[in-house]
C-alpha atoms as a PDB file:
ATOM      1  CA  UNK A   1     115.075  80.132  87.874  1.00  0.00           C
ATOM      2  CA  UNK A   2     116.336  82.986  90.130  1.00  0.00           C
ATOM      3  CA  UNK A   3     115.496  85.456  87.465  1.00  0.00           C
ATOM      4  CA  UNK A   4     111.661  84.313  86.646  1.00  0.00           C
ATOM      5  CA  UNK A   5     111.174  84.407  90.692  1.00  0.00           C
ATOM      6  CA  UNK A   6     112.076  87.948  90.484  1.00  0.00           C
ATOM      7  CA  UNK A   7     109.935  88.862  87.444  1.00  0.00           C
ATOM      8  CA  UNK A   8     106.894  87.046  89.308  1.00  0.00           C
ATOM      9  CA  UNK A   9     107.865  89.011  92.076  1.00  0.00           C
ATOM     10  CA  UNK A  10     108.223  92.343  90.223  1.00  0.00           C
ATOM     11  CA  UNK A  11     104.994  91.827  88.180  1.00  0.00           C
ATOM     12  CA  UNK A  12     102.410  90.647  91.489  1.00  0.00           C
ATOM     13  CA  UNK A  13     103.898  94.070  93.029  1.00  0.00           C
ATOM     14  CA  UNK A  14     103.123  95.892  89.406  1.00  0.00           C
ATOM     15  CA  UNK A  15      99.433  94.302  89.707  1.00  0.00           C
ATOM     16  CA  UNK A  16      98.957  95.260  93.893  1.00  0.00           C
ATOM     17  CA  UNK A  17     100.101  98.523  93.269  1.00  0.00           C
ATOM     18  CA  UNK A  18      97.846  99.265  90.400  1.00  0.00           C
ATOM     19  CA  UNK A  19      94.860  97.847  92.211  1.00  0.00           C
ATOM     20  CA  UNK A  20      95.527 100.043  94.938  1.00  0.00           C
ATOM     21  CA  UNK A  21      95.956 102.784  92.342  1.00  0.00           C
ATOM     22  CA  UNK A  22      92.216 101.847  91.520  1.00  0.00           C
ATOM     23  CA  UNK A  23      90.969 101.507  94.626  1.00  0.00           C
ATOM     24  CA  UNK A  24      92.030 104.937  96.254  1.00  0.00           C
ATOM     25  CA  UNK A  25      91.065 106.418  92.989  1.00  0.00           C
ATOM     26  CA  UNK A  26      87.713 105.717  93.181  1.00  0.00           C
ATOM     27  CA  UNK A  27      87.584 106.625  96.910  1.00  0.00           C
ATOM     28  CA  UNK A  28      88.349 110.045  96.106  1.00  0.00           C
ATOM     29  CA  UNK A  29      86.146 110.020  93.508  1.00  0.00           C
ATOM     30  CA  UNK A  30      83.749 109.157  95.990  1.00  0.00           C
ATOM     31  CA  UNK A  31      84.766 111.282  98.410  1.00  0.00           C
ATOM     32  CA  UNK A  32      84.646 114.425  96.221  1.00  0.00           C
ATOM     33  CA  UNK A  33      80.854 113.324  94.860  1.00  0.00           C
ATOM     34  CA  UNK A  34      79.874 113.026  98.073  1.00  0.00           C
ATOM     35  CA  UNK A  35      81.770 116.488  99.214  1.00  0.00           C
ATOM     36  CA  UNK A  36      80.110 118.643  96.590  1.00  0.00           C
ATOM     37  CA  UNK A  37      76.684 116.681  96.709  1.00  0.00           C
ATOM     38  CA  UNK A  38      76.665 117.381 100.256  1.00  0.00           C
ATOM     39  CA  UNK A  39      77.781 120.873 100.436  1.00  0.00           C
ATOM     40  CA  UNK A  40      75.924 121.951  97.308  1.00  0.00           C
ATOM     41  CA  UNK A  41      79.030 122.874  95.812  1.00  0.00           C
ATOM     42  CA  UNK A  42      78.989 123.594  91.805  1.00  0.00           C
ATOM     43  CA  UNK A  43      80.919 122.688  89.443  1.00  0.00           C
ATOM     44  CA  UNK A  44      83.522 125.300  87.357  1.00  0.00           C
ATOM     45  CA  UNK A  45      80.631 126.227  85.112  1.00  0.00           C
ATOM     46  CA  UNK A  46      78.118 126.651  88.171  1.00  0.00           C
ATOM     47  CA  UNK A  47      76.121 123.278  87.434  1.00  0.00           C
ATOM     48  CA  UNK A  48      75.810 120.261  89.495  1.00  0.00           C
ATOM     49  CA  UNK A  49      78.855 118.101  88.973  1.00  0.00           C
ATOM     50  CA  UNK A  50      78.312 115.277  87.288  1.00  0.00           C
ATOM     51  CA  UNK A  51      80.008 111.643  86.956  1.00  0.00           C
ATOM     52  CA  UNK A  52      81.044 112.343  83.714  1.00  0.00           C
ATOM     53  CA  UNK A  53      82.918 115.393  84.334  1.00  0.00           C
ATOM     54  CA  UNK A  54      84.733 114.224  87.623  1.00  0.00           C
ATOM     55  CA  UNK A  55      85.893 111.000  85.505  1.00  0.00           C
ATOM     56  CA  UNK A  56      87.517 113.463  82.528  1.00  0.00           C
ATOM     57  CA  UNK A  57      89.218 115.670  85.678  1.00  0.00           C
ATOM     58  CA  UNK A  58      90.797 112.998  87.662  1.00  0.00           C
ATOM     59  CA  UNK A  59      91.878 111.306  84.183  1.00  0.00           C
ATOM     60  CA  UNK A  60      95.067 110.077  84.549  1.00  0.00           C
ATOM     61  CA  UNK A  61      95.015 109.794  88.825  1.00  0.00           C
ATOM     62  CA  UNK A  62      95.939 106.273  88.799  1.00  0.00           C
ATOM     63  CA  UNK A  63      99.570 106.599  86.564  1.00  0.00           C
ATOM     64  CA  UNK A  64      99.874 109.603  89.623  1.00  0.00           C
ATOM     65  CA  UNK A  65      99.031 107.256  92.390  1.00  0.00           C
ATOM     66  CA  UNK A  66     101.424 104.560  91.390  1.00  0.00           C
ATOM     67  CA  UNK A  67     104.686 107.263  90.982  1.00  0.00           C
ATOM     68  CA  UNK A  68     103.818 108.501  94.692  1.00  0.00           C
ATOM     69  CA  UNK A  69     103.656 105.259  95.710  1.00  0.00           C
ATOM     70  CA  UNK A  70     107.476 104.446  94.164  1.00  0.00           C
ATOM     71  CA  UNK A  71     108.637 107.040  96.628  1.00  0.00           C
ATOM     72  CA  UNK A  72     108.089 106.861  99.826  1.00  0.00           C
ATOM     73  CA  UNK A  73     108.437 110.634 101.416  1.00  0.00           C
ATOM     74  CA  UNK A  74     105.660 111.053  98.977  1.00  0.00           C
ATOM     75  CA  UNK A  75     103.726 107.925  99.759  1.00  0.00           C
ATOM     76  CA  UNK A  76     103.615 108.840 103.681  1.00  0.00           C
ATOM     77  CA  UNK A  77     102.733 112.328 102.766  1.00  0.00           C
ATOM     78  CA  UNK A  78      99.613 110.780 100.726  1.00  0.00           C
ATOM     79  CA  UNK A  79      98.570 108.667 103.654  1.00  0.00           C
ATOM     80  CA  UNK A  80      98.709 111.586 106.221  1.00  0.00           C
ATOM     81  CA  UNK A  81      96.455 113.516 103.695  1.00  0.00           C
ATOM     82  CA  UNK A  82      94.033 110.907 104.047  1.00  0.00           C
ATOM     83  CA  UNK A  83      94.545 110.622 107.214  1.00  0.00           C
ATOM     84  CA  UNK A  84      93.879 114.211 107.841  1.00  0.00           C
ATOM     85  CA  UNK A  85      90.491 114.087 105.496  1.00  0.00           C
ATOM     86  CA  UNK A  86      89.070 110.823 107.222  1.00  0.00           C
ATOM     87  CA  UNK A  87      89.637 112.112 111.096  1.00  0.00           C
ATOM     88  CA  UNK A  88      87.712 115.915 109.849  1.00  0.00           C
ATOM     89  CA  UNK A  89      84.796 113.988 107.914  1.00  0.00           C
ATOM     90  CA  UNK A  90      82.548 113.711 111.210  1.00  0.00           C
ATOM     91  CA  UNK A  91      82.990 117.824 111.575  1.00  0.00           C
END
């Protein structure tokens, strides 16, 4: 019984981490829509940026989200980046 604790255990902090994964995920996608929306800012071929192209580019974030999050120098440096970004938004 000891051992199917620890697999429940192992597999709810599999599923919080990769919701989390999700959810910051989006945020920045959010964050960078709203950044070059805002700013005018165009995309690497000089158009608007669009949905589409910001999904292909951050392809692959959430696997990346999850390994920072496994280490924990890396995981604190993560949250002072956002951090940093959400106390400069109002400038």
């Amino acid at each position: 019984m000891i051992f199917s604790d620890r697999k429940d255990v192992t597999m709810g902090k599999e599923n919080l981490q990769r919701n989390a994964a999700i959810n910051i995920t989006k945020n920045i996608r959010k964050q960078i829509m709203e950044t070059y929306e805002k700013n005018n800012i165009p995309n690497l071929y000089g158009f608007k940026l669009t949905h589409e192209e910001l999904i292909r580019d951050t392809d692959g974030l959430e696997k990346e989200i999850i390994e920072i999050m496994n280490h924990p120098r890396k995981y604190k440096a993560l949250l002072n980046v956002f951090t940093y970004f959400g106390n400069i938004e109002g400038i």
